[in-house]
PDB file of N, CA and C in Angstrom:
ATOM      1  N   UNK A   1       0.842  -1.174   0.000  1.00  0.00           N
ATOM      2  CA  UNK A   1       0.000   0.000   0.000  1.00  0.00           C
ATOM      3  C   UNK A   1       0.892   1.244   0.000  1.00  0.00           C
ATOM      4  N   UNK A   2       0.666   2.747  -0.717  1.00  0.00           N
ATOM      5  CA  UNK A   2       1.257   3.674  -1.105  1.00  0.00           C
ATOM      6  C   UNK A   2       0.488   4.845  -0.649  1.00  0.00           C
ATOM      7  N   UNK A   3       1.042   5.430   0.398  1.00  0.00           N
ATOM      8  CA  UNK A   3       0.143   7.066   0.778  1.00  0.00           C
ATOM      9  C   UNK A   3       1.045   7.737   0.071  1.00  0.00           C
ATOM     10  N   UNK A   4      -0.329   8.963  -0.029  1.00  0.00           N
ATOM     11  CA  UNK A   4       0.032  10.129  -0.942  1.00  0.00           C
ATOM     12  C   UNK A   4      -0.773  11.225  -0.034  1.00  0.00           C
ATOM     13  N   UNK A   5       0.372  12.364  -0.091  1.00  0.00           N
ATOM     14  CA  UNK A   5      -0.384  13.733   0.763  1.00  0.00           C
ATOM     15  C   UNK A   5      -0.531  14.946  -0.134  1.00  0.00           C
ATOM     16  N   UNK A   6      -1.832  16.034  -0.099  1.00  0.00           N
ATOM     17  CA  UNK A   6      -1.955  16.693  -0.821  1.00  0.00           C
ATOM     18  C   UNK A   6      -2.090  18.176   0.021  1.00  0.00           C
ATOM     19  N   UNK A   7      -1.714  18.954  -0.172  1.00  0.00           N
ATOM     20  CA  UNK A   7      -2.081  19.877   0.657  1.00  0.00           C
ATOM     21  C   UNK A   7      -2.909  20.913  -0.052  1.00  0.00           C
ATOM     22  N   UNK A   8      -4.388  21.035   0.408  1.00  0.00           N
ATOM     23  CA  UNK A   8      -5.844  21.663   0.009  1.00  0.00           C
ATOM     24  C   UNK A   8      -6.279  22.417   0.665  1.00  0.00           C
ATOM     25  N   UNK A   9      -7.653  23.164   0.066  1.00  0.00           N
ATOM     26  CA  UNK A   9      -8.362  23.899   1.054  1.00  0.00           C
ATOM     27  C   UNK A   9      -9.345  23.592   1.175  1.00  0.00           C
ATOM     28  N   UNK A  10      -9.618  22.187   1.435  1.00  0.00           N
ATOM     29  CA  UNK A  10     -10.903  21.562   1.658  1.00  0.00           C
ATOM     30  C   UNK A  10     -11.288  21.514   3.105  1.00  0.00           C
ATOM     31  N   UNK A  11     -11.509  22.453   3.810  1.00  0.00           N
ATOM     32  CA  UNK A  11     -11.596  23.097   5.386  1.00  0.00           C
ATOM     33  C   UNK A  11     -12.709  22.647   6.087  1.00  0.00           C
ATOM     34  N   UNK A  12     -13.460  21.856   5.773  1.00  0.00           N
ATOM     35  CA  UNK A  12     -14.897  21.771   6.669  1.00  0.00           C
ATOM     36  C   UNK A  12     -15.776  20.377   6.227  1.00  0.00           C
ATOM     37  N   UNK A  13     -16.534  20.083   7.010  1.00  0.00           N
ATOM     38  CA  UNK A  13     -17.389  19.086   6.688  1.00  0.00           C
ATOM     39  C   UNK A  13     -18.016  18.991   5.462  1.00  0.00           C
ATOM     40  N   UNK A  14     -18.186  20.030   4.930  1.00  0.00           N
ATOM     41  CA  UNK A  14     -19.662  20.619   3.791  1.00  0.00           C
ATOM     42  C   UNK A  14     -18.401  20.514   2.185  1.00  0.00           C
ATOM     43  N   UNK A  15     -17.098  20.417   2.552  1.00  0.00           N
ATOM     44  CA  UNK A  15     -16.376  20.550   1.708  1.00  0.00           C
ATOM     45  C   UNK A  15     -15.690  19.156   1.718  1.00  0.00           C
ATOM     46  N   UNK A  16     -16.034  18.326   2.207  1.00  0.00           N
ATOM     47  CA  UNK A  16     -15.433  16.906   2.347  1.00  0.00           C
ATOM     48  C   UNK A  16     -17.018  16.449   1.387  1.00  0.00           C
ATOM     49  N   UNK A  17     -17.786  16.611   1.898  1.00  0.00           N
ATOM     50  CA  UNK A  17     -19.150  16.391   1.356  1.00  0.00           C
ATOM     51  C   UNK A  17     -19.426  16.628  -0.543  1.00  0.00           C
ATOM     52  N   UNK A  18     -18.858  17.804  -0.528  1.00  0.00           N
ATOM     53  CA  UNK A  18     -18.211  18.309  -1.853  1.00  0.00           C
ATOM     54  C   UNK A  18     -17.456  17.295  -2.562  1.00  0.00           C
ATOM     55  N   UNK A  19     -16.667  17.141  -2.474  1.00  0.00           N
ATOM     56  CA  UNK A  19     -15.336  16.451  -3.067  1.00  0.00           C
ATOM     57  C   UNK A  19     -15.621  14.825  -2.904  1.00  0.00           C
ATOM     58  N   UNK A  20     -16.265  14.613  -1.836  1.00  0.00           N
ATOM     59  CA  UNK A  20     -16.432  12.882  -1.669  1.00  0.00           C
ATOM     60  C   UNK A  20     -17.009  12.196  -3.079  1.00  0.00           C
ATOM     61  N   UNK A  21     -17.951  12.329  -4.011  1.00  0.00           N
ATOM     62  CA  UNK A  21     -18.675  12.092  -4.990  1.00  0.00           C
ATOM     63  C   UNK A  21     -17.207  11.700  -5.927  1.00  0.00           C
ATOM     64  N   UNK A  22     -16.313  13.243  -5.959  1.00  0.00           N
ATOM     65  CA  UNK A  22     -15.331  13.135  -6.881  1.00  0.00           C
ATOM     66  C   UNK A  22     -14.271  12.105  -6.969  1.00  0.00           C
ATOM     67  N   UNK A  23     -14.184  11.522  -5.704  1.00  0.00           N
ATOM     68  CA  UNK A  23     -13.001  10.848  -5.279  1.00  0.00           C
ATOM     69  C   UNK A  23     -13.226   9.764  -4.887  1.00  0.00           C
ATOM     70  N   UNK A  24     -14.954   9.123  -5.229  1.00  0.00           N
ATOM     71  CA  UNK A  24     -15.339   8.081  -5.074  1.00  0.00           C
ATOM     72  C   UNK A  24     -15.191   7.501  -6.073  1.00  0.00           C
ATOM     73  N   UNK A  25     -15.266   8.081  -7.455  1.00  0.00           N
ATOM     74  CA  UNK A  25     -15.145   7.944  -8.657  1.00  0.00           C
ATOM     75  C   UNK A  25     -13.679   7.165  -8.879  1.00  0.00           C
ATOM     76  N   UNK A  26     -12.900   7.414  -8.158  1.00  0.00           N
ATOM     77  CA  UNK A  26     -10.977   6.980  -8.674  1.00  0.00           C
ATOM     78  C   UNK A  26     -11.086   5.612  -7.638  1.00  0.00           C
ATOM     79  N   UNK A  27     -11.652   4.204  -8.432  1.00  0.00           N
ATOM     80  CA  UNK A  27     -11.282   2.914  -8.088  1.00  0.00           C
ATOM     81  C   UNK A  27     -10.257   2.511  -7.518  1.00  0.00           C
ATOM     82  N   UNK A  28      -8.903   3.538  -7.993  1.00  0.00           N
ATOM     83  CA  UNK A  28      -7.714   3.417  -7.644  1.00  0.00           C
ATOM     84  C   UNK A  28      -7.273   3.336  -6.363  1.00  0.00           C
ATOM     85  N   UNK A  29      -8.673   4.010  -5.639  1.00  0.00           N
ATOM     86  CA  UNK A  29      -8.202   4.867  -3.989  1.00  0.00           C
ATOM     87  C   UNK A  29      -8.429   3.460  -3.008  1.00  0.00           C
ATOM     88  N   UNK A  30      -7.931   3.166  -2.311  1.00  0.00           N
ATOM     89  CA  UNK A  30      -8.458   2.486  -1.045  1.00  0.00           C
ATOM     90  C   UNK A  30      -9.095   2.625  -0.008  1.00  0.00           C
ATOM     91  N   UNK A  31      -8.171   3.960   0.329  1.00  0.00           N
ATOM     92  CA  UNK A  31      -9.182   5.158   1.255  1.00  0.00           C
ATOM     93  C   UNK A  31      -8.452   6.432   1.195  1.00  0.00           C
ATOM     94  N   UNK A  32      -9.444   7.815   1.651  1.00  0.00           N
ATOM     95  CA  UNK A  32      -8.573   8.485   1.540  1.00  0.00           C
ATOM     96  C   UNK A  32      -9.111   9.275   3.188  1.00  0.00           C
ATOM     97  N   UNK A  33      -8.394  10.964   3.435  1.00  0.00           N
ATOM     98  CA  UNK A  33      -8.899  11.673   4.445  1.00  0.00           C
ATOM     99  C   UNK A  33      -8.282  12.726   4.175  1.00  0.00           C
ATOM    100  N   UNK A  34      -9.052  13.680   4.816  1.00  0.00           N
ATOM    101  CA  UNK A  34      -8.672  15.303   5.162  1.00  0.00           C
ATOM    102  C   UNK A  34      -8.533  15.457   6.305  1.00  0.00           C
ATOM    103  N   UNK A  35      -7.564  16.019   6.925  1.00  0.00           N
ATOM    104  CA  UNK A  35      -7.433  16.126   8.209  1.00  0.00           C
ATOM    105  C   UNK A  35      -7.473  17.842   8.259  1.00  0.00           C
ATOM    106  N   UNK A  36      -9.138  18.299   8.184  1.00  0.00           N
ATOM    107  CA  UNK A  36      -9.171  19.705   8.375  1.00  0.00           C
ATOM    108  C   UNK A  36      -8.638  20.265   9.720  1.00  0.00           C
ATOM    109  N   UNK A  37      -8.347  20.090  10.789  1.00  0.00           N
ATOM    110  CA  UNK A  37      -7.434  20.649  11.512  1.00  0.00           C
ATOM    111  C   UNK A  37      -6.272  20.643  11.589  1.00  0.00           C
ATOM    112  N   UNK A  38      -5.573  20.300  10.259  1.00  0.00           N
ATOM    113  CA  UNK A  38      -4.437  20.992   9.642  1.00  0.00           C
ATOM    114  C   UNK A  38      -4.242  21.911   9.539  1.00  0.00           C
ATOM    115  N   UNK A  39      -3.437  23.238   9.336  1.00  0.00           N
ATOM    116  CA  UNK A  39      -3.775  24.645   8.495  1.00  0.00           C
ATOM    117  C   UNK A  39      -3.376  24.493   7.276  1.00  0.00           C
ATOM    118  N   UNK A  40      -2.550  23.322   7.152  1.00  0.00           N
ATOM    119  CA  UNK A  40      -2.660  22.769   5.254  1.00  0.00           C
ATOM    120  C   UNK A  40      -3.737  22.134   5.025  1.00  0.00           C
ATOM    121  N   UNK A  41      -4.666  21.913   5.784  1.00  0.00           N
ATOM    122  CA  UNK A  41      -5.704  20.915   5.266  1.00  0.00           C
ATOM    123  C   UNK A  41      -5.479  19.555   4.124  1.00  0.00           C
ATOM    124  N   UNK A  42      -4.737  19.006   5.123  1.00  0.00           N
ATOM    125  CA  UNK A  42      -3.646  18.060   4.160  1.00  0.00           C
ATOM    126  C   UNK A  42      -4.455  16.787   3.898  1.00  0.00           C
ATOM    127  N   UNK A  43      -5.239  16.188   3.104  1.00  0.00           N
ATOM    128  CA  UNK A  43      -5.349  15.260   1.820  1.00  0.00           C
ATOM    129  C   UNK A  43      -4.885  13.973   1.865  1.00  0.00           C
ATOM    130  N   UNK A  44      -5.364  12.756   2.769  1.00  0.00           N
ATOM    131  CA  UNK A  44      -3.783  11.331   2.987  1.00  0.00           C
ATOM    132  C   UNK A  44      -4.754  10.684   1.684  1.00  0.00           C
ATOM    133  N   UNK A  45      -4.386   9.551   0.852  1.00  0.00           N
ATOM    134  CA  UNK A  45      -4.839   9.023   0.127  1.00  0.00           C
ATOM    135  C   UNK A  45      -3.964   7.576   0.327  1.00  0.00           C
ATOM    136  N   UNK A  46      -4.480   6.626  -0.149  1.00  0.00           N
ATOM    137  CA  UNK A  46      -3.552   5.312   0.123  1.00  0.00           C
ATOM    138  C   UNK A  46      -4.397   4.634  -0.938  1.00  0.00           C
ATOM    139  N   UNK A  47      -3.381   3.843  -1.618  1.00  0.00           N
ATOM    140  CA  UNK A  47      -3.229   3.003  -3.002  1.00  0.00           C
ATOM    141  C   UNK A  47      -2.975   1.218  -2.927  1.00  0.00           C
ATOM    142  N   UNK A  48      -3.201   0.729  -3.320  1.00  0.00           N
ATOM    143  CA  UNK A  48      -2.593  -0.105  -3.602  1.00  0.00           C
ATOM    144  C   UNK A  48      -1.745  -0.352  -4.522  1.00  0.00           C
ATOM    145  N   UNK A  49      -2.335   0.573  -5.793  1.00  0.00           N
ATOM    146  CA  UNK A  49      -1.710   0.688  -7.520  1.00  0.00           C
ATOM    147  C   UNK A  49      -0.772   1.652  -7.463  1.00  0.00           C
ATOM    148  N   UNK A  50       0.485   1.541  -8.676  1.00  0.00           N
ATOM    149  CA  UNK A  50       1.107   2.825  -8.059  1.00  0.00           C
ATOM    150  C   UNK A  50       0.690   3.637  -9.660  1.00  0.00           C
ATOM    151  N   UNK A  51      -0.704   3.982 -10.170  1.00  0.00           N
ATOM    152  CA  UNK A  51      -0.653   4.465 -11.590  1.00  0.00           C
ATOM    153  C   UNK A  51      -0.501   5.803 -11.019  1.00  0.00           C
ATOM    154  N   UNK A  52      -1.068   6.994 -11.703  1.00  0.00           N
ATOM    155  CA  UNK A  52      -0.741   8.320 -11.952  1.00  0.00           C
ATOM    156  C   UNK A  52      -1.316   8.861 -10.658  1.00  0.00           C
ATOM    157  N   UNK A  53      -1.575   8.528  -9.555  1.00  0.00           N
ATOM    158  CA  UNK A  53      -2.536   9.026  -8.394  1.00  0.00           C
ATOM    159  C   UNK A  53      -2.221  10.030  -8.002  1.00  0.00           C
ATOM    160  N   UNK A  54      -1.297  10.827  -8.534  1.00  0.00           N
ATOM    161  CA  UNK A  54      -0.762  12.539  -7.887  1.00  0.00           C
ATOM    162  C   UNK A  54      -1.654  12.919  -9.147  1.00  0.00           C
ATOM    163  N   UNK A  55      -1.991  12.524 -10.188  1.00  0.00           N
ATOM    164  CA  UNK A  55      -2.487  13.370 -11.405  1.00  0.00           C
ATOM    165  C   UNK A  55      -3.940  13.136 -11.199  1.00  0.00           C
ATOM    166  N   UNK A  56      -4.918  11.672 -10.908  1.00  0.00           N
ATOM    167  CA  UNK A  56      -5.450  11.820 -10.891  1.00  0.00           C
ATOM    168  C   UNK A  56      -6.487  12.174  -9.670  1.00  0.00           C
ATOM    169  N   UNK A  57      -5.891  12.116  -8.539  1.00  0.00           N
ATOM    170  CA  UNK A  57      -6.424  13.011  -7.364  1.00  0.00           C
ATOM    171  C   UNK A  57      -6.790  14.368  -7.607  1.00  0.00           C
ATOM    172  N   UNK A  58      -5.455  14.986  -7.686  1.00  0.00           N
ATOM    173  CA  UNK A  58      -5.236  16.530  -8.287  1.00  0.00           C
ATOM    174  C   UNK A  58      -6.451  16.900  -9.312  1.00  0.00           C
ATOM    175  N   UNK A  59      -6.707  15.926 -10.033  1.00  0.00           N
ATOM    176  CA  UNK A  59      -7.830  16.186 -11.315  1.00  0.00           C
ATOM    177  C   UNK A  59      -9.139  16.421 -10.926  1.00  0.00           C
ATOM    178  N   UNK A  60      -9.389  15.016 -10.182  1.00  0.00           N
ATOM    179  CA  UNK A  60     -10.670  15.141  -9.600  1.00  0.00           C
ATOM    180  C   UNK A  60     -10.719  16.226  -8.466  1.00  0.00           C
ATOM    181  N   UNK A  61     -10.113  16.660  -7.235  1.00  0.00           N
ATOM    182  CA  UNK A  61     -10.264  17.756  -6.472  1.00  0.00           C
ATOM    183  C   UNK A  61     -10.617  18.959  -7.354  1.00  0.00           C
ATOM    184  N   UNK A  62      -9.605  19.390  -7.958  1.00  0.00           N
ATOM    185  CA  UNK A  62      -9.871  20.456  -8.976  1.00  0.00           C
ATOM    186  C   UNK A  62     -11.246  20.864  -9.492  1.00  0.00           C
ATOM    187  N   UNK A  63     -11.928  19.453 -10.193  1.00  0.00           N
ATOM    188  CA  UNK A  63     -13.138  18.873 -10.921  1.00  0.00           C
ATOM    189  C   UNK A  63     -14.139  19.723  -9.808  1.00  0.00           C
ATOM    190  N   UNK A  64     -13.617  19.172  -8.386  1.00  0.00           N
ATOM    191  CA  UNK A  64     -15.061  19.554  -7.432  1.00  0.00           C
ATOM    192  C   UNK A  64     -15.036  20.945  -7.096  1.00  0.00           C
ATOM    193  N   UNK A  65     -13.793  22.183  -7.507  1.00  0.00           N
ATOM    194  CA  UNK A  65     -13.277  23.631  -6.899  1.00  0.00           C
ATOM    195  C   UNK A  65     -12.895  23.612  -6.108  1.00  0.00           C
ATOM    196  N   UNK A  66     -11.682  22.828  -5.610  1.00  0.00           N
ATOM    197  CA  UNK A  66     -10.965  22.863  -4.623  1.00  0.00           C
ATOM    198  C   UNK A  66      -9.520  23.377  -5.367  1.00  0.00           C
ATOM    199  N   UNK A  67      -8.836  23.889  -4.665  1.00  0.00           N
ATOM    200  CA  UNK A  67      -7.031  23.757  -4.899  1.00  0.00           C
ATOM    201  C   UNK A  67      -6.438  22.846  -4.044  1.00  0.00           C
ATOM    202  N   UNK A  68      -5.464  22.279  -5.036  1.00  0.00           N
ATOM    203  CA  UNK A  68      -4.665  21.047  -4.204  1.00  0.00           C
ATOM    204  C   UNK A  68      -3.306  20.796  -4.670  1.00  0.00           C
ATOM    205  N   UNK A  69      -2.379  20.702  -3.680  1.00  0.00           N
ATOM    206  CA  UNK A  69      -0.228  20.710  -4.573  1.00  0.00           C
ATOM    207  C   UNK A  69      -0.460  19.440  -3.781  1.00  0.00           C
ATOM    208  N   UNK A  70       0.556  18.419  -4.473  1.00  0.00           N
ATOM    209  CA  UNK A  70       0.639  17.005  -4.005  1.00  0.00           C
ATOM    210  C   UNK A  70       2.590  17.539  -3.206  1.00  0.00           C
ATOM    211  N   UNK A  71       2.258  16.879  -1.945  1.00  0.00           N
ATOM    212  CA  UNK A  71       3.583  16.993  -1.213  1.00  0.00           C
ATOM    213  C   UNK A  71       4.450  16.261  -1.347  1.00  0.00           C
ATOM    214  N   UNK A  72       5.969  16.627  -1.318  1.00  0.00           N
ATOM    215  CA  UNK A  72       6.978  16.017  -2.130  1.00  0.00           C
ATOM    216  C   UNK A  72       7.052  14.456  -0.872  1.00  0.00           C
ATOM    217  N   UNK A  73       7.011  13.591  -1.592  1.00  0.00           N
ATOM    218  CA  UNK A  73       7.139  12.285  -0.693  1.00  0.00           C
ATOM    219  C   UNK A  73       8.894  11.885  -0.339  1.00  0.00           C
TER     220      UNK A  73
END
């Protein structure tokens, strides 16, 4: 398994709510989380696959109006 961290401004419940639809969509994911009491509001994602998952996270967040930089691992 492969975590990946993104750092977003997905800040609140109503914005996890937002984005969940988008990121249900990427089969790829195993699970993911926001840990809004971050002040990065940092993004964990975990894989099993290692395909493009910095591109296609990034895609779909975007998709829902969020901003998101994938953190250097």
């Amino acid at each position: 398994m492969t975590t990946y961290q993104f750092r977003t401004n997905i800040n609140c419940s109503g914005c996890i709510e937002k984005v969940t639809p988008f990121l249900s969509q990427l089969q790829e994911l195993d699970s993911w989380e926001v840990d809004t009491k971050n002040p990065h509001k940092i993004l964990t994602v975990t894989t099993s696959g290692d395909q493009k998952i910095n591109e296609l996270v990034t895609a779909k967040v975007r998709e829902a109006g969020f901003t998101i930089t994938p953190l250097v691992q």
